[in-house]
C-alpha atoms as a PDB file:
ATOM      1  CA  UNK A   1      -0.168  -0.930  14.913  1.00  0.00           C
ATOM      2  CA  UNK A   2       0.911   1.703  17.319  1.00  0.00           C
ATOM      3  CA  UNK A   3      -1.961   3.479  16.352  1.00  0.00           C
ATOM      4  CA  UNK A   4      -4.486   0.771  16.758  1.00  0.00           C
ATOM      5  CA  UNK A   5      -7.180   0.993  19.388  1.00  0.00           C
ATOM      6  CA  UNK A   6      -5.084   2.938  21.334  1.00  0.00           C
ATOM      7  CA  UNK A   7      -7.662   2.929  23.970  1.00  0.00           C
ATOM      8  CA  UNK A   8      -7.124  -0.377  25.227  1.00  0.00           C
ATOM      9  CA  UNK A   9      -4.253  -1.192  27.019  1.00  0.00           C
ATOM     10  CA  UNK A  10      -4.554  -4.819  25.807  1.00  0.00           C
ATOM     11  CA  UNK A  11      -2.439  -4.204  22.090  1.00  0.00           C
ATOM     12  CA  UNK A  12       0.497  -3.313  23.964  1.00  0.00           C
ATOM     13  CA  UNK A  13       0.609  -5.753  26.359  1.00  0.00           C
ATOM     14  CA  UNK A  14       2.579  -8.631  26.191  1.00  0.00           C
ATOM     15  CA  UNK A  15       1.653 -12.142  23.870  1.00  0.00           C
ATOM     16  CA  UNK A  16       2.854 -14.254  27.341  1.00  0.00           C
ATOM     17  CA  UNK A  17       0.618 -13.038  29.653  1.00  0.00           C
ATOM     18  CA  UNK A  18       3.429 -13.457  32.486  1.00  0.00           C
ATOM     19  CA  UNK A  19       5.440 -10.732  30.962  1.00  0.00           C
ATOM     20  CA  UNK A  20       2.760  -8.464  32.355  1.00  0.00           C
ATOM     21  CA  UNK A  21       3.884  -7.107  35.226  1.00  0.00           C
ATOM     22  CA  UNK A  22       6.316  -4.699  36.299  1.00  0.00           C
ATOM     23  CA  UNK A  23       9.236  -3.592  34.729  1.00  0.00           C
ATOM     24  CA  UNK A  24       7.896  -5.390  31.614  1.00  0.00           C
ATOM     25  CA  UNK A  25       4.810  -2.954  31.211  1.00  0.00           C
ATOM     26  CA  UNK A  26       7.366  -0.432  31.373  1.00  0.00           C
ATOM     27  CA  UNK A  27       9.346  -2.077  28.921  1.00  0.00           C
ATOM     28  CA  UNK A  28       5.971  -2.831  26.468  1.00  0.00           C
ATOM     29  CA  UNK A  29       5.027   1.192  27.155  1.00  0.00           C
ATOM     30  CA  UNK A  30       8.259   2.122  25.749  1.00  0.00           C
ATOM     31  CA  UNK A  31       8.295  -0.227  22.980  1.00  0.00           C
ATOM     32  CA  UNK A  32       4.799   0.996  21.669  1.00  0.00           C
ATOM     33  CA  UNK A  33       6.278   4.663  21.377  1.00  0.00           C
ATOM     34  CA  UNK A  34       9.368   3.953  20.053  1.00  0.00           C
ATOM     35  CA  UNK A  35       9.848   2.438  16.306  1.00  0.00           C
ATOM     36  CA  UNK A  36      12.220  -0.802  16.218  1.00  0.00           C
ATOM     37  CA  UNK A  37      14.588   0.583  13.969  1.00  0.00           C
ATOM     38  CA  UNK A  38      15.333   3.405  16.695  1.00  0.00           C
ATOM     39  CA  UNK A  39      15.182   0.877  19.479  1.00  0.00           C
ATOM     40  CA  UNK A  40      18.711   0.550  21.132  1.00  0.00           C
ATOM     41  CA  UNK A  41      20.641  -2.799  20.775  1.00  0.00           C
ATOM     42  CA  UNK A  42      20.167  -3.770  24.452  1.00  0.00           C
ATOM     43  CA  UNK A  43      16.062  -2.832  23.683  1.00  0.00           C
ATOM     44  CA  UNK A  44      16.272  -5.279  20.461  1.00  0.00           C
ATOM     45  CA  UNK A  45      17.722  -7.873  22.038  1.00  0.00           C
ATOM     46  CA  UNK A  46      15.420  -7.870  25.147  1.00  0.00           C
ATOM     47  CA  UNK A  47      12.110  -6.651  22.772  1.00  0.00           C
ATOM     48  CA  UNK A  48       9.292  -8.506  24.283  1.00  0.00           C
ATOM     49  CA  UNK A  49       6.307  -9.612  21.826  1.00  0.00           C
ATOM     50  CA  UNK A  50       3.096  -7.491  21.637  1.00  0.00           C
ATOM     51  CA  UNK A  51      -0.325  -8.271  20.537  1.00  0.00           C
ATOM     52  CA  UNK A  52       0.611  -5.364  17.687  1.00  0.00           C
ATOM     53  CA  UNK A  53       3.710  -7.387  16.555  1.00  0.00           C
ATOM     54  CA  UNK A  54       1.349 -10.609  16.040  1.00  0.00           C
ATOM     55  CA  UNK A  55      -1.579  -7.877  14.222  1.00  0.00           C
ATOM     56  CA  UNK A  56       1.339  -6.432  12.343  1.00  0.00           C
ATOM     57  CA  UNK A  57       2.690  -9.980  10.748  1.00  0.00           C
ATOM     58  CA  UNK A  58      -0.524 -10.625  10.048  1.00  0.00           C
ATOM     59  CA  UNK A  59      -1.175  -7.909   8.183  1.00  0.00           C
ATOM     60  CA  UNK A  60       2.350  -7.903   6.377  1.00  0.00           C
ATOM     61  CA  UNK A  61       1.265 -11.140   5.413  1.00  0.00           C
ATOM     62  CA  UNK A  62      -2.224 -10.295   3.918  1.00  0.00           C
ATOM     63  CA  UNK A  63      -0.203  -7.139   2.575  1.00  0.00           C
ATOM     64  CA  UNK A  64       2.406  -9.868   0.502  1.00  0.00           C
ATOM     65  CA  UNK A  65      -0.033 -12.520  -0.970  1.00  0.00           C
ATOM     66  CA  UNK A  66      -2.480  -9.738  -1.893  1.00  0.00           C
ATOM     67  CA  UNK A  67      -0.564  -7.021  -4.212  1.00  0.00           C
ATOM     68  CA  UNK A  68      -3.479  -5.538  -5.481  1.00  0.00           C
ATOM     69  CA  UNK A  69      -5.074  -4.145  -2.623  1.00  0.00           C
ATOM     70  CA  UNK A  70      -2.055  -4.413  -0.329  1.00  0.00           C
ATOM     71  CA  UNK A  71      -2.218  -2.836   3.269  1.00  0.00           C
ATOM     72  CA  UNK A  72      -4.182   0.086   3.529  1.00  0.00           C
ATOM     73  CA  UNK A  73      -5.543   2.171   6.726  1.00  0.00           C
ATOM     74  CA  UNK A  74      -8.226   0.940   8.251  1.00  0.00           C
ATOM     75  CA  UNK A  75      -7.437  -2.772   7.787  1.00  0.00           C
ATOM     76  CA  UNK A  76      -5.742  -2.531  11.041  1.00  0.00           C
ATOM     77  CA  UNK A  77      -9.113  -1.856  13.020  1.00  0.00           C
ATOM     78  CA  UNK A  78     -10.648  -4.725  10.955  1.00  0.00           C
ATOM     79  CA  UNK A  79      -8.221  -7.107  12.045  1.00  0.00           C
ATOM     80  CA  UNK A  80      -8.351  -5.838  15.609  1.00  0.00           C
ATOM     81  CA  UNK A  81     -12.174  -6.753  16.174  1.00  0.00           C
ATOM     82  CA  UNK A  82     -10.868 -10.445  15.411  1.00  0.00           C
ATOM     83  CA  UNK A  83      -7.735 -10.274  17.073  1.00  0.00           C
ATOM     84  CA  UNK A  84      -9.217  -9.563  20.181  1.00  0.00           C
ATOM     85  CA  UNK A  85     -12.219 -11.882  20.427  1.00  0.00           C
ATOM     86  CA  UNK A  86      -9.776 -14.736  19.508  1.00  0.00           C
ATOM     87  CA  UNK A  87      -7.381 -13.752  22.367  1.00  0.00           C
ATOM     88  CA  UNK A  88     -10.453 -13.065  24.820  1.00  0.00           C
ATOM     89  CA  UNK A  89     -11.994 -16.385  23.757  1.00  0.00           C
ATOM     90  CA  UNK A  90      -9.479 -18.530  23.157  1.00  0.00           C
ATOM     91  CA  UNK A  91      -9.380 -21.885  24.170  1.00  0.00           C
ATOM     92  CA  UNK A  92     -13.147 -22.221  24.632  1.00  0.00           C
ATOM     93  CA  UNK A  93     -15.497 -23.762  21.991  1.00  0.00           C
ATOM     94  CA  UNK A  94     -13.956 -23.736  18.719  1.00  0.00           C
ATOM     95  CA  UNK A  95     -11.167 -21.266  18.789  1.00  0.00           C
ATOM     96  CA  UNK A  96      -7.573 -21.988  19.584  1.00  0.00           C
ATOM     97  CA  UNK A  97      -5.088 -19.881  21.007  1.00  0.00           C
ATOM     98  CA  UNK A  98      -2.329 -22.425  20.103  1.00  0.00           C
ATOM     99  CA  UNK A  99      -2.659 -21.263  16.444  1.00  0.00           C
ATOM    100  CA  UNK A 100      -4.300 -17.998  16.630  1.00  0.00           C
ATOM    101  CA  UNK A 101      -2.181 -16.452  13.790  1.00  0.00           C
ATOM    102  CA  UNK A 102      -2.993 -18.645  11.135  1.00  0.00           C
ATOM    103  CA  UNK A 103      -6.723 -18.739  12.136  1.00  0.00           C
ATOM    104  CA  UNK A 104      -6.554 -15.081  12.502  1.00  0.00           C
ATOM    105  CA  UNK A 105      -5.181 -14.948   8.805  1.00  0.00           C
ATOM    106  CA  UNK A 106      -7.753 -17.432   7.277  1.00  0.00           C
ATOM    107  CA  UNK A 107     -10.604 -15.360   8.940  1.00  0.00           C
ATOM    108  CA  UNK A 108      -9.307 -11.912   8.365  1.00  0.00           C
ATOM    109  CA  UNK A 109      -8.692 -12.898   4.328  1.00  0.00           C
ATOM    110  CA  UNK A 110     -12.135 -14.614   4.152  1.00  0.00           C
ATOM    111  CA  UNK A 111     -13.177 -11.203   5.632  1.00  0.00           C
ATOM    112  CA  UNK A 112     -11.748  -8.759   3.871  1.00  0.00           C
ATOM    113  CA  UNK A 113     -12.639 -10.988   0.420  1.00  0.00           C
ATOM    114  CA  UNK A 114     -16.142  -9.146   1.170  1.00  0.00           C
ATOM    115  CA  UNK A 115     -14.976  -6.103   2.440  1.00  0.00           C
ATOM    116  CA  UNK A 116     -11.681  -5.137  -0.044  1.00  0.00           C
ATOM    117  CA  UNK A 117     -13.851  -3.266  -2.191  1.00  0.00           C
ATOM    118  CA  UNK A 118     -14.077  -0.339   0.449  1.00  0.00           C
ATOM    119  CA  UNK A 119     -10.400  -0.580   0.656  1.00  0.00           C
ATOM    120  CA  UNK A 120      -9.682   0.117  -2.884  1.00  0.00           C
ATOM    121  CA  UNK A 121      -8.981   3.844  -4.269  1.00  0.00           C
ATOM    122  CA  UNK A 122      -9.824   2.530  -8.045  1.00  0.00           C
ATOM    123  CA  UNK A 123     -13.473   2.213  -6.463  1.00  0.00           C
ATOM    124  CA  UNK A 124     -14.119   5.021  -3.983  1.00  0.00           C
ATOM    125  CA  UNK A 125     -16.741   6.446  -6.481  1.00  0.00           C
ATOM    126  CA  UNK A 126     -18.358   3.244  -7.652  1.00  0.00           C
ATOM    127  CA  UNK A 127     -21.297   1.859  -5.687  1.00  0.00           C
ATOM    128  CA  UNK A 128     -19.237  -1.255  -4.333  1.00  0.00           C
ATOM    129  CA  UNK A 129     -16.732   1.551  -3.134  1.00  0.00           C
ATOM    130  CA  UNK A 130     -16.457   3.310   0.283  1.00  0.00           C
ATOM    131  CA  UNK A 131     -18.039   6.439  -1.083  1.00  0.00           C
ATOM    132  CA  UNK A 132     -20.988   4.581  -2.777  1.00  0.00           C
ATOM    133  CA  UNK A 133     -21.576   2.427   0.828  1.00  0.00           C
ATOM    134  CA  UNK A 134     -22.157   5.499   2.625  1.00  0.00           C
END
């Protein structure tokens, strides 16, 4: 996720909007160029959610429950496009911030039901695979 839309700021920033500020963005800025296993125990223990941890679970999850296609690159920028209209728009109309995961999840998986063809090696050559959508 560290390498997702790296030009927006928002994917590092904070999930609580009031951990924003000051030595938190320093904090967040740290945390998206440093791995967690090589995090120090004080940096663990004070690790402050991103909007790449809640992209990452996401896609772990999609990764688990679909062992066929698993996680592959690119999925990432998929899910980003939805992540970030959810956030931006959340809590008008339909969508919901309060469960943004699991309607992030549902979406993304109805999604990528059309698109997992271009994600899978097996069909780069065929005409439903990346190769034969170009």
């Amino acid at each position: 996720m560290k390498r997702t839309r790296k030009e927006l700021a928002f994917f590092v920033l904070a999930v609580d909007p009031d951990r924003n500020n000051g030595e938190d963005l320093d904090r967040l800025e740290m945390q998206a160029h440093t791995r967690k296993c090589d995090l120090s125990k004080e940096d663990r223990d004070n690790y402050i959610e991103s909007h790449a941890d809640a992209m990452a679970r996401v896609l772990f999850i999609y990764a688990q429950l679909n062992k066929g296609i698993k996680y592959v690159q690119g999925m990432n920028e998929v899910l980003a496009v939805l992540y970030y209209c959810f956030w931006k728009f959340g809590n008008e109309a339909v969508i919901s911030t309060e469960y943004l995961e699991s309607d992030l999840f549902f979406c993304f998986s109805n999604l990528m039901a059309e698109l997992k063809d271009g994600f899978l090696r097996d069909l780069d050559k065929e005409k439903s695979g990346i190769n034969g959508k170009c």
